[in-house]
Every structure is written in structure tokens, then in C-alpha cells.
N, C-alpha and C. Protein backbone atom coordinates (compact mmCIF):
# COMPACT_ATOMS: atom_id res chain seq x y z
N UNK A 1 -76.71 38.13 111.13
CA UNK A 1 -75.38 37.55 111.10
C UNK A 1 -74.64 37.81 112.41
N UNK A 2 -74.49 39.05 112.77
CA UNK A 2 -74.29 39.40 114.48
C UNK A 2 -74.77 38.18 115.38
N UNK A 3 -76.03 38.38 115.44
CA UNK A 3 -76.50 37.07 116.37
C UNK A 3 -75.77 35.98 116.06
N UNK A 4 -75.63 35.72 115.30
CA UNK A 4 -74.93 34.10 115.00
C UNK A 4 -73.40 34.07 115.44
N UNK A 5 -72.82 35.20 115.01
CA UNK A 5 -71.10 35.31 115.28
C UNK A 5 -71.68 35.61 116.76
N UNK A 6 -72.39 35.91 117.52
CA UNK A 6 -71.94 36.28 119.23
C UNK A 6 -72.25 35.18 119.47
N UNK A 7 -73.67 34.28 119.38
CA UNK A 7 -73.88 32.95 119.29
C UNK A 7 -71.99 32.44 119.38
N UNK A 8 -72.07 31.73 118.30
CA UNK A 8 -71.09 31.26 118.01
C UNK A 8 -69.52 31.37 119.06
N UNK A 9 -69.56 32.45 119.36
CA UNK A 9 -68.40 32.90 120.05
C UNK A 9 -68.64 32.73 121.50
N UNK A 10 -69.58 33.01 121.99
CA UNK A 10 -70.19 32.65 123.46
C UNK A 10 -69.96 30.85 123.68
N UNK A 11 -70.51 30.32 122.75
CA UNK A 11 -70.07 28.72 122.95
C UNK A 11 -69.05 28.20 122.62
N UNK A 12 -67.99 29.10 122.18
CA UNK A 12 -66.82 28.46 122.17
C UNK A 12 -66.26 29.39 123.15
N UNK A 13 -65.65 28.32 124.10
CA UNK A 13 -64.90 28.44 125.19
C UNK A 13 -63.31 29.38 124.77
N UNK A 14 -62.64 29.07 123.88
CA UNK A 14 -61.72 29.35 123.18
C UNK A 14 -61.89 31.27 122.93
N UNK A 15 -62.91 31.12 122.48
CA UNK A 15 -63.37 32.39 121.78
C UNK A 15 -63.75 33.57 122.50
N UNK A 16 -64.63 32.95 123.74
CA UNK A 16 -65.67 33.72 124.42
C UNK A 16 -65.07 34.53 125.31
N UNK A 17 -64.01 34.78 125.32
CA UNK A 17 -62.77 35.68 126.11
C UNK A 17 -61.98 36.25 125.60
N UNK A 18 -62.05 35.61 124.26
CA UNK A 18 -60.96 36.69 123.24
C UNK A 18 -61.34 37.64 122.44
N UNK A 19 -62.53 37.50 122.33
CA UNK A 19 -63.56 38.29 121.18
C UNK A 19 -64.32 38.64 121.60
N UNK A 20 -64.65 39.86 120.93
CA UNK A 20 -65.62 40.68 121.45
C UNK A 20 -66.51 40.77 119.86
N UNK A 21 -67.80 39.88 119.41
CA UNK A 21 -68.46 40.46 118.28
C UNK A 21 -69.47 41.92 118.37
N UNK A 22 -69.34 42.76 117.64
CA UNK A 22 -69.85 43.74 117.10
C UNK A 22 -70.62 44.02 116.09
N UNK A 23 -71.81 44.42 115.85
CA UNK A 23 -72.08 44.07 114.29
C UNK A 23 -72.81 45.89 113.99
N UNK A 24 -72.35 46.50 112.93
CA UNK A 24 -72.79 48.05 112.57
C UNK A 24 -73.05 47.63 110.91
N UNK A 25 -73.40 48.66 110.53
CA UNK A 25 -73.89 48.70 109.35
C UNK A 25 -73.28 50.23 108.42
N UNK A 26 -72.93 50.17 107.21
CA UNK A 26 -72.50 50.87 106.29
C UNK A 26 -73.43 52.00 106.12
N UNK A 27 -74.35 51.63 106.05
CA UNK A 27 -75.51 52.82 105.82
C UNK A 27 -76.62 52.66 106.62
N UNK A 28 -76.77 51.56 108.05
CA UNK A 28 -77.56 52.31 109.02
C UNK A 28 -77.87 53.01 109.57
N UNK A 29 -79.21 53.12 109.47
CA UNK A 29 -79.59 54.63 110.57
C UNK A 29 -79.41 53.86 112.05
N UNK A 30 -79.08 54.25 113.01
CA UNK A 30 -78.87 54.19 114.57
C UNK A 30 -80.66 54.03 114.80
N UNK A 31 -80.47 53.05 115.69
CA UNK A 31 -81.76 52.54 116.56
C UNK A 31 -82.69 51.78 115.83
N UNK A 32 -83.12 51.48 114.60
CA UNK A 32 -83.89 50.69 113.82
C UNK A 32 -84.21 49.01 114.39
N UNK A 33 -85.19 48.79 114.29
CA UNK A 33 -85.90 48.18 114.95
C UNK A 33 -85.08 46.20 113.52
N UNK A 34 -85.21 45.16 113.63
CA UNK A 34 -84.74 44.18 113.06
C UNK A 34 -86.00 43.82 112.09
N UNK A 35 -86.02 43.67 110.52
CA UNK A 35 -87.16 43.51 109.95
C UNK A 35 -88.13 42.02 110.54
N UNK A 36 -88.84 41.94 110.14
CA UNK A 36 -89.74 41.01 110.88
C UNK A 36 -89.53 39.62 110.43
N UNK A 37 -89.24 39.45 108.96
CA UNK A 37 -88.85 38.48 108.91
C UNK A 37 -87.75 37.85 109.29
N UNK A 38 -86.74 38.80 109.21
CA UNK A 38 -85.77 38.29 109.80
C UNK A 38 -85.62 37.76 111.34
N UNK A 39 -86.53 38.81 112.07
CA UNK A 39 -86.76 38.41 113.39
C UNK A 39 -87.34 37.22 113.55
N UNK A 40 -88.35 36.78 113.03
CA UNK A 40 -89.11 35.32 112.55
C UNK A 40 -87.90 34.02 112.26
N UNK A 41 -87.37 34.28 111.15
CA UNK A 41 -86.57 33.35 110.91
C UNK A 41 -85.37 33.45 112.07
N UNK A 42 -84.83 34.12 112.61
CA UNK A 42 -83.94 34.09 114.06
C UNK A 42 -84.64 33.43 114.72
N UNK A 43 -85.62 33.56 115.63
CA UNK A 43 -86.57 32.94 116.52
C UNK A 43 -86.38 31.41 116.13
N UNK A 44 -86.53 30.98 115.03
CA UNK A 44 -86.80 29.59 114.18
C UNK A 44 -85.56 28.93 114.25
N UNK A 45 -84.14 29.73 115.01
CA UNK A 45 -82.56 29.47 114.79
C UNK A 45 -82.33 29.95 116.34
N UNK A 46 -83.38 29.95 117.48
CA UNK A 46 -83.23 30.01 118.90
C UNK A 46 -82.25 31.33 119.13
N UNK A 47 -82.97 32.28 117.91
CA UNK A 47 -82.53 33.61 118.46
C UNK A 47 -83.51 34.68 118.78
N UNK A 48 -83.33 35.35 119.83
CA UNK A 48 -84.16 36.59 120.64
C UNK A 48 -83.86 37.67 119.67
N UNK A 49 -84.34 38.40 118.38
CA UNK A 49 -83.85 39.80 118.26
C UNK A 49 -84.71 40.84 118.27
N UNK A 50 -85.86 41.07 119.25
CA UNK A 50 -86.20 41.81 119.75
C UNK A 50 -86.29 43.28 120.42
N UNK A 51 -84.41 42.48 120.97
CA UNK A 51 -84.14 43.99 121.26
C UNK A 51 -83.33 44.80 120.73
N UNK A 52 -82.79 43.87 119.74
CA UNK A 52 -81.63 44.43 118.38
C UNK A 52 -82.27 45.78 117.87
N UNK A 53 -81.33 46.37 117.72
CA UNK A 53 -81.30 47.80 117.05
C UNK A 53 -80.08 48.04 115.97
N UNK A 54 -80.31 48.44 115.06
CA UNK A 54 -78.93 48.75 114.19
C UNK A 54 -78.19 49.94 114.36
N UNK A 55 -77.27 49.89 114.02
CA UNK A 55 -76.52 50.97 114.52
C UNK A 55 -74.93 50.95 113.06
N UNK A 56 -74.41 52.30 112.70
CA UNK A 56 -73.76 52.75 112.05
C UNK A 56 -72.58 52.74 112.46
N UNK A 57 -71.52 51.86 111.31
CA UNK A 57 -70.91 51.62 111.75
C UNK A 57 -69.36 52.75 111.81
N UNK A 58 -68.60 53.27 112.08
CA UNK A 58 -68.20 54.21 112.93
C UNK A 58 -66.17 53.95 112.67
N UNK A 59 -65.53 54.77 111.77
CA UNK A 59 -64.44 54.92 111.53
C UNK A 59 -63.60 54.19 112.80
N UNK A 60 -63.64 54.82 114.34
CA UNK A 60 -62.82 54.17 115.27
C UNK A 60 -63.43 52.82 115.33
N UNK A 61 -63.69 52.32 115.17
CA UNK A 61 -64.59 50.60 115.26
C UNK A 61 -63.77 49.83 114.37
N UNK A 62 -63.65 50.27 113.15
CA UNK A 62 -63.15 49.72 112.25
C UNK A 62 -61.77 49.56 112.43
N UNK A 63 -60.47 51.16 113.18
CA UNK A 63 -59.43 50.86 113.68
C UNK A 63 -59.01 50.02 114.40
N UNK A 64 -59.81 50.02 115.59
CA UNK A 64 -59.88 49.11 116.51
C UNK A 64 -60.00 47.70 116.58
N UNK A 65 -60.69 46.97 115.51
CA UNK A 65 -60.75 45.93 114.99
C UNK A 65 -59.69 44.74 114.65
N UNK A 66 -59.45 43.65 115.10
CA UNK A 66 -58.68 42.73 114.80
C UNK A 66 -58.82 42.43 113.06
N UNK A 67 -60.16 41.56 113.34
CA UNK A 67 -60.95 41.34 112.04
C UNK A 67 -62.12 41.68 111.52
N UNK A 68 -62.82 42.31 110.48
CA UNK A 68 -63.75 42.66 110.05
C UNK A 68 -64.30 41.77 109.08
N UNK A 69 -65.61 41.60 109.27
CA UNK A 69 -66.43 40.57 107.95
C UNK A 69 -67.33 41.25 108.06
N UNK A 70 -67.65 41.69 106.22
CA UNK A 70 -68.61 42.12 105.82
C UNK A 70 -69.56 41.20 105.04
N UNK A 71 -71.05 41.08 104.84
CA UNK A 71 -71.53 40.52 103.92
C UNK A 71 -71.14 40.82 102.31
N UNK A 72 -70.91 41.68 102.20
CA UNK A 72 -70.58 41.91 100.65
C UNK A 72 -69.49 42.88 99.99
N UNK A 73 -69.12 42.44 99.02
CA UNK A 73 -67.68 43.06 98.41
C UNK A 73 -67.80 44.68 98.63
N UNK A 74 -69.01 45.15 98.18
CA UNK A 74 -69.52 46.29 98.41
C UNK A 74 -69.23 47.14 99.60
N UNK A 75 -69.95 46.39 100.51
CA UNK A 75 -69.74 47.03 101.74
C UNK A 75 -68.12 47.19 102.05
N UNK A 76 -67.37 46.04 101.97
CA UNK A 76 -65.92 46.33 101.92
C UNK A 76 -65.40 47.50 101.60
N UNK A 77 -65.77 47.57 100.29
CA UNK A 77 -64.84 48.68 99.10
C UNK A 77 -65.33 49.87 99.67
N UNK A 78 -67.16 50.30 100.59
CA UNK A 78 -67.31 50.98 101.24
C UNK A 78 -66.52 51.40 102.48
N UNK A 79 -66.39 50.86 103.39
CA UNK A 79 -65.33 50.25 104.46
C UNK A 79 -64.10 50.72 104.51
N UNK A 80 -63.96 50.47 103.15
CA UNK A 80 -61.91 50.61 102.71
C UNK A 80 -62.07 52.07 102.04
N UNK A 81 -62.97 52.66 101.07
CA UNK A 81 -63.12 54.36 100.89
C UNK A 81 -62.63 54.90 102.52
N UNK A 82 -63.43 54.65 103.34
CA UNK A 82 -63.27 55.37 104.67
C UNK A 82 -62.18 55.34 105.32
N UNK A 83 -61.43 53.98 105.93
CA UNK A 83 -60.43 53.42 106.17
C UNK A 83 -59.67 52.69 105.20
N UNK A 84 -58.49 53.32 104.69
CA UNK A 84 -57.92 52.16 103.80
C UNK A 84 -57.24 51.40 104.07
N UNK A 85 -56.35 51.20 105.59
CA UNK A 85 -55.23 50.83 106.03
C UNK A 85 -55.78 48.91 106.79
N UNK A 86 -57.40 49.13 106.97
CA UNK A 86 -58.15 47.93 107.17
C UNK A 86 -58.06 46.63 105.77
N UNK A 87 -57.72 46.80 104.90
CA UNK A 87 -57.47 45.69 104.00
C UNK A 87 -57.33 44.30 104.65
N UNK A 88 -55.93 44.64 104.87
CA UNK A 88 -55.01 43.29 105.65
C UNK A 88 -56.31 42.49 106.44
N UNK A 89 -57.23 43.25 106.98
CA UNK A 89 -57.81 42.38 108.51
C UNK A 89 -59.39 42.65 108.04
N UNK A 90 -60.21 43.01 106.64
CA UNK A 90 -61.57 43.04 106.35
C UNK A 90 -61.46 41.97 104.87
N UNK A 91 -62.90 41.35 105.21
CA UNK A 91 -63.05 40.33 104.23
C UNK A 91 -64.53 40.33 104.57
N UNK A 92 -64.88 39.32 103.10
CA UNK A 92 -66.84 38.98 103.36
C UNK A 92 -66.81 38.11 104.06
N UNK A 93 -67.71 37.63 104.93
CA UNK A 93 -67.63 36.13 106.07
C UNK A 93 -67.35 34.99 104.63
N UNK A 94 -68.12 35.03 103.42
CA UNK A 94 -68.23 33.89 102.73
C UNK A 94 -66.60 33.69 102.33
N UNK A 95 -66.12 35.09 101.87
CA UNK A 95 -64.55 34.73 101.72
C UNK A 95 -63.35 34.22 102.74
N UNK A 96 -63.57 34.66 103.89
CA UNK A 96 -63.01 34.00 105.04
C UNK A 96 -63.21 32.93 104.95
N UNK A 97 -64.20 32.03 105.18
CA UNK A 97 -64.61 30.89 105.37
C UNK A 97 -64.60 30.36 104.23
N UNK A 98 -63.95 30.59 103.29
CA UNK A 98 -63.71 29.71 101.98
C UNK A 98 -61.63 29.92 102.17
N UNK A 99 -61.37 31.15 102.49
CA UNK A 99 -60.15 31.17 102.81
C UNK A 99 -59.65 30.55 104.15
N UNK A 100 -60.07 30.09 105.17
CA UNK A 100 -59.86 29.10 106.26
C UNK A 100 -59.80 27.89 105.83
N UNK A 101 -59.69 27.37 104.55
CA UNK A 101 -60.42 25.60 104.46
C UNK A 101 -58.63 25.49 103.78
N UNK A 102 -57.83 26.35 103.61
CA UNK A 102 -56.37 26.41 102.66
C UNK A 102 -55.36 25.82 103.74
N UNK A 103 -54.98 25.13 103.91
CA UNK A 103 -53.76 24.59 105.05
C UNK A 103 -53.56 25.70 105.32
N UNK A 104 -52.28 26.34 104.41
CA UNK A 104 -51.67 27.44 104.78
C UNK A 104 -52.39 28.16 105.61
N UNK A 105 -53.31 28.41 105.65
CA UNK A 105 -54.21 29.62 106.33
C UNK A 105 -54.46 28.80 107.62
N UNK A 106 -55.07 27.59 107.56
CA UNK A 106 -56.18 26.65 108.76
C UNK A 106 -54.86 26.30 109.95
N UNK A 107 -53.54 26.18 109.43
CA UNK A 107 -52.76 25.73 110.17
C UNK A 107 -51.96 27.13 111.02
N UNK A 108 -52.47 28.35 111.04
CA UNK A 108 -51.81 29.66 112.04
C UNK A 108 -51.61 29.43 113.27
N UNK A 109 -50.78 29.57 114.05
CA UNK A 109 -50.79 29.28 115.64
C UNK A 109 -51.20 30.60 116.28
N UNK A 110 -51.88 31.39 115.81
CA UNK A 110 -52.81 32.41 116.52
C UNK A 110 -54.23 33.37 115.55
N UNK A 111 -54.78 33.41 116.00
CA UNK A 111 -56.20 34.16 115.38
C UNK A 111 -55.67 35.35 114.39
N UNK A 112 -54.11 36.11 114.94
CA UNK A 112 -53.86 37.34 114.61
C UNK A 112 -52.84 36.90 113.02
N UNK A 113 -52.49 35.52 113.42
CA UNK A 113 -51.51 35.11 111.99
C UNK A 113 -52.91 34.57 111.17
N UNK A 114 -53.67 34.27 111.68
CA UNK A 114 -55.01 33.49 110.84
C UNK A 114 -55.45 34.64 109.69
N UNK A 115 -55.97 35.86 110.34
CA UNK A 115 -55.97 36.79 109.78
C UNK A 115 -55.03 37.70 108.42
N UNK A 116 -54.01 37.34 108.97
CA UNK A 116 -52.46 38.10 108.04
C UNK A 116 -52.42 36.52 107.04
N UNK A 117 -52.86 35.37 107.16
CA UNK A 117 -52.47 34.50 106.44
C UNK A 117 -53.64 34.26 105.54
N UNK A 118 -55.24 34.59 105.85
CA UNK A 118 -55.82 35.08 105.25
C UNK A 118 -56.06 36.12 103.87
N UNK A 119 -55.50 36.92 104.50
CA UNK A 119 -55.14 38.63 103.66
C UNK A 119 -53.88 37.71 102.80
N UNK A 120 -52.93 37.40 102.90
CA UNK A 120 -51.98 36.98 102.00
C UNK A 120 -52.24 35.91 100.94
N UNK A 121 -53.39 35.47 101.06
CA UNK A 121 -53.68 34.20 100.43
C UNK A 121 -55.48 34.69 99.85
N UNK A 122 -55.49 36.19 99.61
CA UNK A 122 -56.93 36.71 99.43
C UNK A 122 -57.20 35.89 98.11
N UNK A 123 -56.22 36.26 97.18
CA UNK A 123 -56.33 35.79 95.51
C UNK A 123 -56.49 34.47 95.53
N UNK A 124 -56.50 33.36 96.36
CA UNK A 124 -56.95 32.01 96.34
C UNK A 124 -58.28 31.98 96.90
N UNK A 125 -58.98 32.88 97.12
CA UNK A 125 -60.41 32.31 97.33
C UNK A 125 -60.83 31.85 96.20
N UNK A 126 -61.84 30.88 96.10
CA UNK A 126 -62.65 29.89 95.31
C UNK A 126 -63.75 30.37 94.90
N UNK A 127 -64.37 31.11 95.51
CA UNK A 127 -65.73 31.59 95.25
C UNK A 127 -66.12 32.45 94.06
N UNK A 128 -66.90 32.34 92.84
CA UNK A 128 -67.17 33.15 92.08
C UNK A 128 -67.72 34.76 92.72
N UNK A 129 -68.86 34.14 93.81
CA UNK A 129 -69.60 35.21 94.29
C UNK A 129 -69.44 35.18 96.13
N UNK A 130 -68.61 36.16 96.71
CA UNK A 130 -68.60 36.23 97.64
C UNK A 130 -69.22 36.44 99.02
N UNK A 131 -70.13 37.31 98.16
CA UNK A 131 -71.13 37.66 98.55
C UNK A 131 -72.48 37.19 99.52
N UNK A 132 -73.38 37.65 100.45
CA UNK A 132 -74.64 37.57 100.91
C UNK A 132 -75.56 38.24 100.66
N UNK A 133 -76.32 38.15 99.96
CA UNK A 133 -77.34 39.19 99.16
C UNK A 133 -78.90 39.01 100.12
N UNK A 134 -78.76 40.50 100.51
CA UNK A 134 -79.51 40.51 101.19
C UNK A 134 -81.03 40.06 101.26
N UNK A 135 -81.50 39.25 102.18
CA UNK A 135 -82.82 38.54 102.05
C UNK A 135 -84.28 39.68 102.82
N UNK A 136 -83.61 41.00 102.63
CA UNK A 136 -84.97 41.89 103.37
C UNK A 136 -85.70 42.05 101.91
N UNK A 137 -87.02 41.95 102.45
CA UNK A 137 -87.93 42.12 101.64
C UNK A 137 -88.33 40.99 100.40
N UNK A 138 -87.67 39.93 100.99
CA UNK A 138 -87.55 38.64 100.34
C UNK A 138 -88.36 37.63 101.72
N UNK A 139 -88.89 36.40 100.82
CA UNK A 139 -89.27 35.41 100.98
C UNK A 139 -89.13 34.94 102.36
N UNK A 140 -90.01 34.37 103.49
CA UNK A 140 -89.54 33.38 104.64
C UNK A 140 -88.51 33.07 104.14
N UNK A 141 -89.01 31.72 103.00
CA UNK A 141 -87.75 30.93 102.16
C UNK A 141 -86.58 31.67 102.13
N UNK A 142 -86.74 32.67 101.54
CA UNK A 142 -85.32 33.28 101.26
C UNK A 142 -84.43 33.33 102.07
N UNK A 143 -85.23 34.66 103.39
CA UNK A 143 -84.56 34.25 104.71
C UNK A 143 -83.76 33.22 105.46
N UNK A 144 -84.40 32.34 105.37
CA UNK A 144 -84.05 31.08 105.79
C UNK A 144 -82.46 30.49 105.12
N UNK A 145 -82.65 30.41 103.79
CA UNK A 145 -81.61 30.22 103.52
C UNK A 145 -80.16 31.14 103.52
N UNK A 146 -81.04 32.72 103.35
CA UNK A 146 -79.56 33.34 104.19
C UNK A 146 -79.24 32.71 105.45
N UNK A 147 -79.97 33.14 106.27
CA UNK A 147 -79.43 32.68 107.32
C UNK A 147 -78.91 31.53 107.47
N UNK A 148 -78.84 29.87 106.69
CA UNK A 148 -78.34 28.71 106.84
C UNK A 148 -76.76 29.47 106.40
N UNK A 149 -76.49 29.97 105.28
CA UNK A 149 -75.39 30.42 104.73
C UNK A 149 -74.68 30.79 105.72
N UNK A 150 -75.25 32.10 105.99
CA UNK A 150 -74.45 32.49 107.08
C UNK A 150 -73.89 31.69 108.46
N UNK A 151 -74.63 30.92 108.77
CA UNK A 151 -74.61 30.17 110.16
C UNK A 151 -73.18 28.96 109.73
N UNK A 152 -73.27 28.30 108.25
CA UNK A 152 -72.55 27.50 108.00
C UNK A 152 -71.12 28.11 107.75
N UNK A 153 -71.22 29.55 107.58
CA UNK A 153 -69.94 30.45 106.89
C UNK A 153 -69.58 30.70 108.51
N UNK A 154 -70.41 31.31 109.46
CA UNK A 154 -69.66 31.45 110.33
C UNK A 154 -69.48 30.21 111.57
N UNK A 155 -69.75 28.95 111.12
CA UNK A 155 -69.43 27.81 112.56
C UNK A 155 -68.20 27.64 111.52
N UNK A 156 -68.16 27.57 110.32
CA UNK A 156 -66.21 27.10 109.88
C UNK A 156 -65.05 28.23 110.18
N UNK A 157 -65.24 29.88 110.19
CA UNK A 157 -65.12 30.75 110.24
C UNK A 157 -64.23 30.66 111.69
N UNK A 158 -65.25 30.66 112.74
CA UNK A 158 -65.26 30.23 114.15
C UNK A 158 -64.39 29.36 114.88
N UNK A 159 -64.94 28.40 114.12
CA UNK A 159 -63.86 26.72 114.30
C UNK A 159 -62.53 26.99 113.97
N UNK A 160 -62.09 27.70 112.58
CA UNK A 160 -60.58 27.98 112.58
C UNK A 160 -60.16 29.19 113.14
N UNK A 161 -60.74 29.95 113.58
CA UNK A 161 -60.22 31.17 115.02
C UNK A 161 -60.07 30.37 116.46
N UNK A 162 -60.66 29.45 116.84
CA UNK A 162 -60.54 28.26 117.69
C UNK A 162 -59.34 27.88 118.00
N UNK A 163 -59.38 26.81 116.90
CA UNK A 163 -57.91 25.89 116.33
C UNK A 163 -56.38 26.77 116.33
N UNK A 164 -56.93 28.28 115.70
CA UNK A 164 -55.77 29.17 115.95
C UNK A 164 -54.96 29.36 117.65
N UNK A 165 -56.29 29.27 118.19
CA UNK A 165 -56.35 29.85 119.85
C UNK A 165 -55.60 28.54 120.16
N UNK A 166 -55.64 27.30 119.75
CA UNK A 166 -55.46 26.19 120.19
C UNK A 166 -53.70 25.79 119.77
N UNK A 167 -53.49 26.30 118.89
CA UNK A 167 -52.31 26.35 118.22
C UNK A 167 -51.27 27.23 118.98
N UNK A 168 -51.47 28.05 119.68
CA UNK A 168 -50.11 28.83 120.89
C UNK A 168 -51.21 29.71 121.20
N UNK A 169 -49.95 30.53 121.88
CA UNK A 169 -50.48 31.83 122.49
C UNK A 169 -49.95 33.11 122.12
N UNK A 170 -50.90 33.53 121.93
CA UNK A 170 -50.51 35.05 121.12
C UNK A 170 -49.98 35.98 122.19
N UNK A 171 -49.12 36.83 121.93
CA UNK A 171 -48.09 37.46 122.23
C UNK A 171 -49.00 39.50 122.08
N UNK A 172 -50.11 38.74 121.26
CA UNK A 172 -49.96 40.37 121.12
C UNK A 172 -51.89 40.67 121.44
N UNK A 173 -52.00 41.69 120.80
CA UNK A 173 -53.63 42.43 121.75
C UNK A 173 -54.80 42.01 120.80
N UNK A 174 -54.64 41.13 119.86
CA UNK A 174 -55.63 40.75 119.11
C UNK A 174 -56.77 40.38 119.43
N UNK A 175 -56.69 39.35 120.99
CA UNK A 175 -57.26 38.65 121.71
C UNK A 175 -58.44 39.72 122.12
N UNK A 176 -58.01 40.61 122.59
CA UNK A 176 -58.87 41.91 123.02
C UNK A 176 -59.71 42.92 122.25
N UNK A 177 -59.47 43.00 121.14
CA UNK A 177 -59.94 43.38 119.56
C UNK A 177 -61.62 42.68 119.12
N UNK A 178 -61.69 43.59 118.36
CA UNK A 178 -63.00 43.43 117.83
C UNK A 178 -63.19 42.35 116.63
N UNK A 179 -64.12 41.82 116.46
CA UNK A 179 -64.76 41.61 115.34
C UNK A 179 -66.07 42.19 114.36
N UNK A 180 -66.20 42.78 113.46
CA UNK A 180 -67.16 43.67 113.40
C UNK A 180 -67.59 43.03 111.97
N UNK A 181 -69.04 43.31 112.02
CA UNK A 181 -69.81 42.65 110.93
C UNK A 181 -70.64 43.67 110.69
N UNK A 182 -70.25 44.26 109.31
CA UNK A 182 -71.21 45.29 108.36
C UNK A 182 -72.08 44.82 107.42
């Protein structure tokens, strides 16, 4: 999912200066090598992860953070045990990107109101299951279709952090802030 949000953010012009993607893990061990299938199915989506390593993701990371997307509610509620004051600005990518499609939300004139208009409008997500359930140790197939999920959760995701950028100019340090994916 990392690969795809830096992907993603590198080709948008909008983005590729304001954001910085990050991606750690809740219960990674530091340095772990990317499972194979997954590396397979990346390759198949014109991604290199070869030299990817995982890495744990880390209380100041999370402060520091504009916005956080996690794959799963779980990892959140993990996330928020550690840091609780991250609410406002952590969500699953699938809930973001079901919460971006709401006027109210799609129409922010900055990434940093996108976010706060997000968080205020959490209880209108649509989704029964928010969730990305993890495809290790699962199927090519399986793979594959995580990864379509994800890729489709984060080009709408993307597109309305864009449109935000496109909408004024932010006033404040958001621009410089992280995005971090657990």
C-alpha cells in the first residue's frame, strides 16, 4: 500500500511537494524483507519492492503526522491505545476514500480542512467493512485483488488531497507533514 500512496503522490504534481508518504507497521519487526507474493503481484503493478524493508511504526511518527491511514480498524484502535490525541487525523484508507466522495468533505479548500472535515463526518461512512484484510499467505488471486482495492482506495484518496491543494492555499504546516500507512 506504501508503494502505491508514494506512487501516487510522486505523479501528482500537486502532491509531490506537500507530502511526504511513510509506511510502518503496528507490529513490525524492523528490516523484514516484502513477502514474495506480494513482491510478485507489485512487479505485475510496475512496482520495484525489492528493496522494501518493514519497519515499526514509532509514537513520534504518528505525532508528527498530518494524516494517518491504516488498513484496518484494528490497527487504528492499536494506533489510538498508544497515541490518543491522533483520532481527528487517523482513518482506514477504505474509510477515507469512502469519506472523500461526501461534498461536504470533497469540497475543503486545503488537505488540512480535508482531513478535520473527514474526522467530522467519520459516522457517515458507508462501508459495512472498512477494512483490508490482509492477503499474506493468501492466493496470487488474492493478492491481486488487494492490491486493485487498495490502488482504487488510494487514486480517489489522492485525487481529493489534490483538489484540496487546488482549492487555496494553506496557511499552515500540513503541507510538510506526514502521511503514514500502518
Amino acid at each position: 500500500a506504501v508503494a502505491l500512496m508514494q506512487r501516487a503522490a510522486h505523479q501528482t504534481p500537486l502532491l509531490r511537494t506537500r507530502f511526504q508518504v511513510l509506511g510502518a507497521g503496528t507490529r513490525a519487526l524492523d528490516g523484514m524483507p516484502v513477502d514474495a507474493v506480494t513482491s510478485v503481484t507489485a512487479a505485475e503493478m510496475g512496482l520495484d519492492l525489492a528493496a522494501a524493508r518493514s519497519r515499526r511504526l514509532r509514537d513520534e511518527q504518528v505525532r508528527s503526522a498530518a494524516l494517518i491511514l491504516t488498513a484496518t480498524r484494528e490497527h487504528r484502535a492499536i494506533l489510538l491505545s498508544e497515541v490518543p490525541d491522533a483520532l481527528r487525523r487517523t482513518f482506514t484508507l477504505l474509510e477515507l476514500a469512502d469519506l472523500v466522495r461526501l461534498p461536504s468533505v470533497r469540497s475543503a479548500a486545503s488537505p488540512a480542512q480535508l482531513v478535520a472535515s473527514a474526522a467530522a463526518h467519520r459516522g457517515d461512512c458507508t462501508l459495512q467493512d472498512p477494512d483490508i484484510h490482509d492477503p499474506v499467505g493468501g492466493t496470487l488471486d488474492r493478492h491481486r485483488a488487494v492490491a486493485l482495492q487498495i490502488d482504487t482506495a488510494v487514486a480517489v484518496v489522492f485525487r481529493a488531497l489534490a483538489a484540496a491543494c487546488r482549492h487555496g492555499t494553506e496557511g499552515d504546516d500540513a503541507g510538510d507533514r506526514s502521511a503514514i500507512r500502518r
